[in-house]
N, C-alpha and C. Protein backbone atom coordinates (compact mmCIF):
# COMPACT_ATOMS: atom_id res chain seq x y z
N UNK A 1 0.84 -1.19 0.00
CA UNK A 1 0.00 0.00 0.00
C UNK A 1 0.88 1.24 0.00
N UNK A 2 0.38 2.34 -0.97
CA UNK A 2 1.62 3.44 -0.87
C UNK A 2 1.59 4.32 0.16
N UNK A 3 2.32 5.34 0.50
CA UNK A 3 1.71 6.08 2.11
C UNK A 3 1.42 7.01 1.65
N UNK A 4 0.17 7.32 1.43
CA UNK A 4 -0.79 8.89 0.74
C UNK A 4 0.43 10.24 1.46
N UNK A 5 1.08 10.09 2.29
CA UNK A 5 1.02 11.55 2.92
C UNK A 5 3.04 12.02 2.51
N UNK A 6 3.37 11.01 1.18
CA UNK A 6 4.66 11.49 0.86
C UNK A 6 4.44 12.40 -0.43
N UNK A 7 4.37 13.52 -0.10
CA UNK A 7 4.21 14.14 -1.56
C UNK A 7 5.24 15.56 -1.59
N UNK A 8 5.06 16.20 -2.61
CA UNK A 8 6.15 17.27 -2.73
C UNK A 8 5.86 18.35 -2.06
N UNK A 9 4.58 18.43 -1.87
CA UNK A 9 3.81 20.01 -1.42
C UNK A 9 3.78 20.37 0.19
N UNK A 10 4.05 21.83 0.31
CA UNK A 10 4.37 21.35 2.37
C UNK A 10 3.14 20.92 2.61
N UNK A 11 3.06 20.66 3.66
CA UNK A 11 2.23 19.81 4.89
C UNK A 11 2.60 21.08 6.34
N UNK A 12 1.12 21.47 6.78
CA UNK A 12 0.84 22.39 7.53
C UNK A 12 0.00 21.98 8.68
N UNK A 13 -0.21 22.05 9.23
CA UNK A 13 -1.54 22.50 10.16
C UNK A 13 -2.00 23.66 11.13
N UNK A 14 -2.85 24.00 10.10
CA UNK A 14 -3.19 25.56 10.32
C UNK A 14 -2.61 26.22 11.16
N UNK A 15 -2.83 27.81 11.13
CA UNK A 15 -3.77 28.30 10.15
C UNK A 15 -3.01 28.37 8.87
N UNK A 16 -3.47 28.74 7.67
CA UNK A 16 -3.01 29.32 6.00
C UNK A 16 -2.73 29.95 5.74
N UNK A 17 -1.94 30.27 5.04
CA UNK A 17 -1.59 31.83 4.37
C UNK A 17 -2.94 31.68 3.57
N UNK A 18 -3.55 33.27 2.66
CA UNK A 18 -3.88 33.52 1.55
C UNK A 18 -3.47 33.50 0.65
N UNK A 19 -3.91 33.58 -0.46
CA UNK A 19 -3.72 33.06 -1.87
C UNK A 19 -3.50 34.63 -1.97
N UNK A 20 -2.07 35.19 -2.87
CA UNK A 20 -2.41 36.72 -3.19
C UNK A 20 -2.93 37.20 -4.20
N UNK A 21 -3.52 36.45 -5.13
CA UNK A 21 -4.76 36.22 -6.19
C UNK A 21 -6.16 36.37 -5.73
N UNK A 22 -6.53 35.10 -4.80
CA UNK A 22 -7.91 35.06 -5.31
C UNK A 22 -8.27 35.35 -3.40
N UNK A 23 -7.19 35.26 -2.62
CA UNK A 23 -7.58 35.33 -1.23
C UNK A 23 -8.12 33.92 -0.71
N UNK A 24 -8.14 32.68 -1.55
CA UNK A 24 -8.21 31.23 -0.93
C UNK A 24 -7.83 30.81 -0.14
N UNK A 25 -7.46 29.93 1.00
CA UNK A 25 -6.50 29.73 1.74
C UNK A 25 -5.64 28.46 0.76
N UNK A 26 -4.09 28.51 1.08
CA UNK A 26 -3.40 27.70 0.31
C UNK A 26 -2.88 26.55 1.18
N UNK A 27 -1.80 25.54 0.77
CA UNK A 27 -1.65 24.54 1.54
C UNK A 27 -0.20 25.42 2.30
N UNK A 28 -0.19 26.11 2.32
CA UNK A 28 1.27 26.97 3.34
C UNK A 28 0.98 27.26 4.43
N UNK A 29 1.88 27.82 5.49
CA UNK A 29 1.36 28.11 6.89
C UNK A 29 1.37 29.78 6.22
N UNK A 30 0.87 30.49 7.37
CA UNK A 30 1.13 31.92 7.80
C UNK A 30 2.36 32.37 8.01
N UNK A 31 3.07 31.06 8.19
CA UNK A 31 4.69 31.69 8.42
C UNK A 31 5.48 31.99 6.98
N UNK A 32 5.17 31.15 6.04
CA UNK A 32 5.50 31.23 4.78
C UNK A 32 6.36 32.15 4.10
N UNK A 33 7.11 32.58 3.98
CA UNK A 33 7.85 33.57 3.06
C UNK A 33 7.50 33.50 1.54
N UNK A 34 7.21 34.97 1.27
CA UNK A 34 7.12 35.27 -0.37
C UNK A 34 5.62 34.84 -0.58
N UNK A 35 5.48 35.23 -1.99
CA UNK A 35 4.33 34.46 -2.61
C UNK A 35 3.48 33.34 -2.50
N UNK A 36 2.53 33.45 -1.64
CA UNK A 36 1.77 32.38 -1.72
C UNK A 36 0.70 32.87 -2.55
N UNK A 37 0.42 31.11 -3.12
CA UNK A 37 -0.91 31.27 -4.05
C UNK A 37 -1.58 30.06 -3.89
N UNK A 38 -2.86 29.86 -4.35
CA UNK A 38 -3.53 28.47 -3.54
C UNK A 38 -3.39 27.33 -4.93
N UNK A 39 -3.77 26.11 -4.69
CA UNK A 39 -3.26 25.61 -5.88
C UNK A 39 -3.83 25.55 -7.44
N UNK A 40 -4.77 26.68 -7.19
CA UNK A 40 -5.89 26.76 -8.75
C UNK A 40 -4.85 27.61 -9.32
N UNK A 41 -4.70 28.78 -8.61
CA UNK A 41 -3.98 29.72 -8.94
C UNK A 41 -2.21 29.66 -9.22
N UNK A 42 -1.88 28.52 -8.58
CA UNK A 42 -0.42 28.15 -9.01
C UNK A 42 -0.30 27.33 -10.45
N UNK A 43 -1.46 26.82 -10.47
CA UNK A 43 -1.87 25.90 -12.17
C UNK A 43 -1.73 27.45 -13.22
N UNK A 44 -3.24 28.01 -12.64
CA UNK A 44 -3.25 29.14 -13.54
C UNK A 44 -1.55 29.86 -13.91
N UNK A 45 -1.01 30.41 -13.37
CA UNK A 45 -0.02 30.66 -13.27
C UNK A 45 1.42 30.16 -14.05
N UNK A 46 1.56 28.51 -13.99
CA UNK A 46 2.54 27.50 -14.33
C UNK A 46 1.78 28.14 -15.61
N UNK A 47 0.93 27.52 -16.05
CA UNK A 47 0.03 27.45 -17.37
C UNK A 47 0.47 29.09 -18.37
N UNK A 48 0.44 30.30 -17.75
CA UNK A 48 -0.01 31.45 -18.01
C UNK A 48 1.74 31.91 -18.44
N UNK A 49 2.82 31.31 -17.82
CA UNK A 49 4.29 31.22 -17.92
C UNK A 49 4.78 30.63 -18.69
N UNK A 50 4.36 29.61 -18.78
CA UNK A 50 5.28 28.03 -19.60
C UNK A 50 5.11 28.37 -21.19
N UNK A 51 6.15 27.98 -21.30
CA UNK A 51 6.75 28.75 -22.74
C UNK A 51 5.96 27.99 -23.75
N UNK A 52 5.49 28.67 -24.87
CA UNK A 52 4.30 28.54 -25.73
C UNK A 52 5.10 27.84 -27.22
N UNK A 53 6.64 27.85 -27.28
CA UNK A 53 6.75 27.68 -28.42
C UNK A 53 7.43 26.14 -28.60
């Protein structure tokens, strides 16, 4: 069985930072440094960057 809880993304328990987009809460703490964004908005984002050619 695999162990659901090894993944790349931090692991928090509350409270959240905000998303500085949409104001969501994201998977980061409040302590967080820099840019947080929640994970619609980090797609949007990757997506809105990533080179088109």
């Amino acid at each position: 069985m695999a162990d659901t809880n090894s993944s790349a993304k931090p692991t928090a328990e509350g409270p959240f930072a905000e998303c500085v987009l949409c104001r969501e809460p994201t998977e980061y703490p409040e302590t967080h440094k820099g840019v947080t964004l929640c994970p619609v908005c980090e797609w949007h984002e990757a997506q809105r960057t990533a080179c088109s050619g």
